[in-house]
C-alpha atoms as a PDB file:
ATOM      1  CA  UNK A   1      11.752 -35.158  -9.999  1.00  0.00           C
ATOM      2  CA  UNK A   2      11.329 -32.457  -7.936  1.00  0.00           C
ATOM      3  CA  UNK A   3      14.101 -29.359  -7.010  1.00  0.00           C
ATOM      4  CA  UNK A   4      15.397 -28.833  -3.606  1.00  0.00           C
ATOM      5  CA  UNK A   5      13.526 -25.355  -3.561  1.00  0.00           C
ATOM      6  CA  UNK A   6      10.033 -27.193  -4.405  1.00  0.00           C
ATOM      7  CA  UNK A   7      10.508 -29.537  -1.906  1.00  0.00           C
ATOM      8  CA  UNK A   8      11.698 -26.701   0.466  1.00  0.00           C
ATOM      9  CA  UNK A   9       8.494 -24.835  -0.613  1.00  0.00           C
ATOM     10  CA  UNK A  10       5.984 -28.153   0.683  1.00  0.00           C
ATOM     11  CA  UNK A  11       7.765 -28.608   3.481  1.00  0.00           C
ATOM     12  CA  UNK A  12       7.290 -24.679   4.951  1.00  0.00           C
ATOM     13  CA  UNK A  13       3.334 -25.043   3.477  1.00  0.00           C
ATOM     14  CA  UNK A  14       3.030 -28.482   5.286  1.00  0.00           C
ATOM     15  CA  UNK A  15       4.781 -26.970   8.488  1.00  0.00           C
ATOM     16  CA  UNK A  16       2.362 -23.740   9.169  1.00  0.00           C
ATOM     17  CA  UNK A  17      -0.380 -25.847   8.097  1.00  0.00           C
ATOM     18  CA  UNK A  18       0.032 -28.008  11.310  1.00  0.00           C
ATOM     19  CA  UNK A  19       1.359 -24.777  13.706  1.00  0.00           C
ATOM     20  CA  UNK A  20      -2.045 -24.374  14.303  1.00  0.00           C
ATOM     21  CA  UNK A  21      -2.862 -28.242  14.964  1.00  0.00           C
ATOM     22  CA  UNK A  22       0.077 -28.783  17.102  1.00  0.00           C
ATOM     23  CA  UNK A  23      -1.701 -25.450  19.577  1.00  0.00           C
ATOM     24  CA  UNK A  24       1.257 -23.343  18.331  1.00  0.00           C
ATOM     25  CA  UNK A  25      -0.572 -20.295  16.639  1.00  0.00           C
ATOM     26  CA  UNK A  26      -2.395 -19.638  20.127  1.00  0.00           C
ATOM     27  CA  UNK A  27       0.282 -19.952  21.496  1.00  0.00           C
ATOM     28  CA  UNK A  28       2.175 -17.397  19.766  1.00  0.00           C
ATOM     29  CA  UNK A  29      -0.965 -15.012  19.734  1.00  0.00           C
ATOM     30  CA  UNK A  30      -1.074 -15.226  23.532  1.00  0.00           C
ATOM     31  CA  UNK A  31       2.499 -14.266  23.367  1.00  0.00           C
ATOM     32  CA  UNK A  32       1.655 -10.038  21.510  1.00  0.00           C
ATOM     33  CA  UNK A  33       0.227  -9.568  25.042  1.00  0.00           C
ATOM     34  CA  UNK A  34       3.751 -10.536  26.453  1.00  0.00           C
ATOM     35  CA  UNK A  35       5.432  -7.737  28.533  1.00  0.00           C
ATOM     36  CA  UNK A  36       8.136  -7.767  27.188  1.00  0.00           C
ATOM     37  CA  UNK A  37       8.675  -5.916  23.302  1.00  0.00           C
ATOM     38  CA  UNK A  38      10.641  -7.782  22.065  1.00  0.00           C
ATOM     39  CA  UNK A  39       8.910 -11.437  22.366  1.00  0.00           C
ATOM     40  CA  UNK A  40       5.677  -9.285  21.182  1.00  0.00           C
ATOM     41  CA  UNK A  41       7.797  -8.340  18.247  1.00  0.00           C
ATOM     42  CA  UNK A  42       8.933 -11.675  17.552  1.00  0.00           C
ATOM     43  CA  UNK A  43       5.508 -13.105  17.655  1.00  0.00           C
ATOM     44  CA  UNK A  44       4.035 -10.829  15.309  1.00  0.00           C
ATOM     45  CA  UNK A  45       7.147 -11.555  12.892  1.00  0.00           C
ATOM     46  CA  UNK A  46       6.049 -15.071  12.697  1.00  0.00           C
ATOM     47  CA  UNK A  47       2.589 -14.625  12.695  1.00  0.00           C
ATOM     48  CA  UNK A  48       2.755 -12.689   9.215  1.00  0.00           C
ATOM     49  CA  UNK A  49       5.447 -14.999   8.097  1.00  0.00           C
ATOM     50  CA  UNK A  50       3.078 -18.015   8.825  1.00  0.00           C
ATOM     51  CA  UNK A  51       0.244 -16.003   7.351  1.00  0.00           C
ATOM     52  CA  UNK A  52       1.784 -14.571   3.895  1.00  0.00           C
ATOM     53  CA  UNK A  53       0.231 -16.557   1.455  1.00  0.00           C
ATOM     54  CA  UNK A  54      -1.439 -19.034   3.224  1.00  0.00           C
ATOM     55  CA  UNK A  55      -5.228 -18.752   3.350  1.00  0.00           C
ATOM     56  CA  UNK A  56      -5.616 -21.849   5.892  1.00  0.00           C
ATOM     57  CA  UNK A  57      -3.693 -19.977   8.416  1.00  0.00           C
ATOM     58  CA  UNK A  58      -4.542 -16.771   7.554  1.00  0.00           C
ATOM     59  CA  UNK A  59      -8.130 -17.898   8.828  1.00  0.00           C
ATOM     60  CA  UNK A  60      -6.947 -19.937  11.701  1.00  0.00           C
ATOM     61  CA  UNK A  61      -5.300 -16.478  12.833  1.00  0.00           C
ATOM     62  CA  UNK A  62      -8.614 -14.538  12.318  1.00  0.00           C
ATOM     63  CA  UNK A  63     -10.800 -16.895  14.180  1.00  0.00           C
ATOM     64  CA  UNK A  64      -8.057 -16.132  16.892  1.00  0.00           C
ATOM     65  CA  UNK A  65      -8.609 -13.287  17.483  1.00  0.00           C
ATOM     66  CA  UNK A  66      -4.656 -12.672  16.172  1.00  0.00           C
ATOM     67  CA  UNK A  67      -5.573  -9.298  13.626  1.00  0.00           C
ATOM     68  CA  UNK A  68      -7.332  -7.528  16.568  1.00  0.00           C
ATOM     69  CA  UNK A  69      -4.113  -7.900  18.986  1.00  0.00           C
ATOM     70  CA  UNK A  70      -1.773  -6.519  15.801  1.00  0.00           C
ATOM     71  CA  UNK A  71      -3.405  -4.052  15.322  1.00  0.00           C
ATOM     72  CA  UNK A  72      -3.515  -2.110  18.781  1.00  0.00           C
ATOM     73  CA  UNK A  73       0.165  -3.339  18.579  1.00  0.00           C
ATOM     74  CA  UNK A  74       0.702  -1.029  15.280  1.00  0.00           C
ATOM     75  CA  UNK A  75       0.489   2.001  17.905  1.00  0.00           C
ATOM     76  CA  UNK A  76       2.939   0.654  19.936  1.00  0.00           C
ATOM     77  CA  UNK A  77       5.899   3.012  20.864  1.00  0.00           C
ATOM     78  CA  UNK A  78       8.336   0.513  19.964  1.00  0.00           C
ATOM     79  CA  UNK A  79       9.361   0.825  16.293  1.00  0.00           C
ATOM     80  CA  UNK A  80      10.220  -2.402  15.468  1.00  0.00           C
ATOM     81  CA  UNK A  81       7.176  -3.971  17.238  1.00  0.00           C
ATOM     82  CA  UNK A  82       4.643  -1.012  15.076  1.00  0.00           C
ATOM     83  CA  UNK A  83       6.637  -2.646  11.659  1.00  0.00           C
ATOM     84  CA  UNK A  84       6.154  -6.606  12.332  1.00  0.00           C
ATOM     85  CA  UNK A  85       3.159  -6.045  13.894  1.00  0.00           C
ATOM     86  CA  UNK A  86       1.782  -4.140  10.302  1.00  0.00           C
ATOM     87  CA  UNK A  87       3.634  -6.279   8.436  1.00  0.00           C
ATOM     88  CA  UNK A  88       1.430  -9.386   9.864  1.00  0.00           C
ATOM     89  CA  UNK A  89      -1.761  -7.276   9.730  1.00  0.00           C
ATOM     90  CA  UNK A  90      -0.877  -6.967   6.009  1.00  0.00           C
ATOM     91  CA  UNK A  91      -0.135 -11.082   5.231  1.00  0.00           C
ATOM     92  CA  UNK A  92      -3.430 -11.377   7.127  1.00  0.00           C
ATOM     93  CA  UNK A  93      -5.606  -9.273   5.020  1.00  0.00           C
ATOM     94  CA  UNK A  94      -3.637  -9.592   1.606  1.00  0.00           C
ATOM     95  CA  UNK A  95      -6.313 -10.585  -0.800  1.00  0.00           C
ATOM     96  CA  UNK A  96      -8.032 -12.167   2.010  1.00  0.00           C
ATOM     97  CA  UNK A  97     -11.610 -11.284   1.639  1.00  0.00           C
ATOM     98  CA  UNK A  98     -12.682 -12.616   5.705  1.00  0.00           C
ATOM     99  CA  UNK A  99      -9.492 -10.459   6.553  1.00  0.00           C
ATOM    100  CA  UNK A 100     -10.379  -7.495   4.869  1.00  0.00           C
ATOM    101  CA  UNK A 101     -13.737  -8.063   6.514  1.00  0.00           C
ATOM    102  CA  UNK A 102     -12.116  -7.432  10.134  1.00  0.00           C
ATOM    103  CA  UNK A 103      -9.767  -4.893   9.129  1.00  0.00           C
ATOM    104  CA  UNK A 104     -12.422  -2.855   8.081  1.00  0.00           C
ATOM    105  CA  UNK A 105     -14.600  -3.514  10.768  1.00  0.00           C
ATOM    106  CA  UNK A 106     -11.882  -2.774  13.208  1.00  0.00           C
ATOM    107  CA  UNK A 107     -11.471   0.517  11.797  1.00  0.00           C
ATOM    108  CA  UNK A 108      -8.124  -0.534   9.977  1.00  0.00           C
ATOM    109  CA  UNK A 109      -8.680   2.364   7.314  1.00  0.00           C
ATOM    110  CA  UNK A 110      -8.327   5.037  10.227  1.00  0.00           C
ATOM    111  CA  UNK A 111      -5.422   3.066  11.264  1.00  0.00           C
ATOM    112  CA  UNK A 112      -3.868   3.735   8.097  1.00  0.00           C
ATOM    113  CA  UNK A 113      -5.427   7.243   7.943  1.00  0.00           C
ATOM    114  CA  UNK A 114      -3.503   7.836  11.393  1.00  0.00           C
ATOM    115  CA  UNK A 115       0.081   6.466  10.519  1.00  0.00           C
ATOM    116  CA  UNK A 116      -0.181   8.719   7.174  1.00  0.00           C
ATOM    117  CA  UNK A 117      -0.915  11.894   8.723  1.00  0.00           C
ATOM    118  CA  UNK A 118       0.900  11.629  11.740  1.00  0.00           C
ATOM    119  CA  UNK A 119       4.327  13.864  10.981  1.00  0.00           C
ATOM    120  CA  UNK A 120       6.099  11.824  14.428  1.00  0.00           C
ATOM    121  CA  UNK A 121       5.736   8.527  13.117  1.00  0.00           C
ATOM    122  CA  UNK A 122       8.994   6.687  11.419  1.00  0.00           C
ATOM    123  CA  UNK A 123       8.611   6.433   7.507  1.00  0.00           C
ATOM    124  CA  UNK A 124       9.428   2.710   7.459  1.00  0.00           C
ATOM    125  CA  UNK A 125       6.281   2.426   9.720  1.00  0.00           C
ATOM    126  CA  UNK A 126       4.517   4.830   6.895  1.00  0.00           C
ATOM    127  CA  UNK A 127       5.681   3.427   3.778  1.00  0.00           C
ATOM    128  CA  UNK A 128       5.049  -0.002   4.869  1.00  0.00           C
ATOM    129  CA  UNK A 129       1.169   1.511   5.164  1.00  0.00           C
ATOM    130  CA  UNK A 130       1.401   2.891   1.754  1.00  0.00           C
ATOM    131  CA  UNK A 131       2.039  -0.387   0.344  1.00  0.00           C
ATOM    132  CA  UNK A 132      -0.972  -2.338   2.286  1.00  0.00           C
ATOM    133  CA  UNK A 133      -3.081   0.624   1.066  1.00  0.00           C
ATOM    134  CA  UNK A 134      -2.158  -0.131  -2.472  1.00  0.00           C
ATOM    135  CA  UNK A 135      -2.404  -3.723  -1.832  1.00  0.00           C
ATOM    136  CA  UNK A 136      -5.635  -3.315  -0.733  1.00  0.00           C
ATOM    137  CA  UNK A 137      -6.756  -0.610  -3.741  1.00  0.00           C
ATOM    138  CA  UNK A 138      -5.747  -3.162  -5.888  1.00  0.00           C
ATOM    139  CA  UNK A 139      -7.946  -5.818  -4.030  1.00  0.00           C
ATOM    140  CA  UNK A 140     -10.268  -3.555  -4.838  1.00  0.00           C
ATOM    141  CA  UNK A 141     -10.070  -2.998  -8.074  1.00  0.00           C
ATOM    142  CA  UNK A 142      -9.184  -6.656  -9.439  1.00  0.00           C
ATOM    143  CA  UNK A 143     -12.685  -7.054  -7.592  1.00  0.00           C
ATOM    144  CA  UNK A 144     -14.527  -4.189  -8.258  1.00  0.00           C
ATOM    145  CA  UNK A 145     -18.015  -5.762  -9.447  1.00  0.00           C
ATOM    146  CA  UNK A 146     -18.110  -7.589  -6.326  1.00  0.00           C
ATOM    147  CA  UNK A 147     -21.011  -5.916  -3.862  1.00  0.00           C
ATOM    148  CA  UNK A 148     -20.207  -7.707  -1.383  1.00  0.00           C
ATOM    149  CA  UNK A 149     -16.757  -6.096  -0.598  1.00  0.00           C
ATOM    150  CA  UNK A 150     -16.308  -5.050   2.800  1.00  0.00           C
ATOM    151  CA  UNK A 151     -14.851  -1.276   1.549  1.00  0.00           C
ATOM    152  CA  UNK A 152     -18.352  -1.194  -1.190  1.00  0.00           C
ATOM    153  CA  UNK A 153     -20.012   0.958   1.197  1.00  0.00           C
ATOM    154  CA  UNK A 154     -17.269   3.245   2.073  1.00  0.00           C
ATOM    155  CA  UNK A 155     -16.354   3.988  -1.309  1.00  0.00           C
ATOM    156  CA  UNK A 156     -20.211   4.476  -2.584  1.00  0.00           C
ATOM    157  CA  UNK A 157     -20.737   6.654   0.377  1.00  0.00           C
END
């Protein structure tokens, strides 16, 4: 017999599963080039929460284009819209091998390197980067023998 919470747990998988089917997840992508910050904010919330821990969606969000938009949103002036908008670049690319892929290749790791060293940014904004950078060293080295990690040449270099 199964719990409430199991059930719960299906029914949330089931449910982002089809957001994409249904159109929704372009949708909601068009919507981080909305004028307005707050409905940009809002869409990048549930773009991560959609994303976080779901590999089917996490791709369908890639092959959207969605990771690109977030981050050039990360820069954004608005606080809150910088947080969700790192927080769904990290459910993205959290051991997500394609993801880390396009991070990388979008120069995520001086995106990172920027909200570190920059001494005007919030520290929410830069300890939420300090936890996708350990998320992704340890991506790295659960997967170390792997050549064909998309952060192998930067670290051999």
């Amino acid at each position: 017999m199964e719990t409430g919470k199991e059930s719960r747990t299906d029914m949330r998988s089931r449910i982002r599963a089809d957001l994409h089917k249904f159109g929704g997840l372009s949708v909601i992508i068009k919507e981080l080039n909305n004028l307005d910050p707050e409905m940009r904010t809002t869409s990048a919330w549930i773009l991560g929460k959609a994303s976080q821990n779901n590999p089917i969606v996490q791709k369908q969000v890639l092959g959207l284009g969605g990771l690109k938009k977030l981050m050039k949103m990360v820069k954004s002036s608005f606080l809150e819209e910088a947080t969700k908008a790192l927080y769904a670049v990290s459910a993205l690319i959290r051991n997500n091998l394609d993801g880390q892929v396009l991070f990388y290749a979008e120069a995520g790791d001086l995106m990172l390197q920027d909200i570190q060293s920059n001494s005007s940014i919030d520290t929410t904004l830069c300890k939420k980067s300090v936890f996708l950078v350990a998320d992704l060293v340890e991506f790295q080295l659960e997967t170390r023998n792997n050549a064909e990690l998309p952060f192998s040449a930067i670290v051999s270099s």
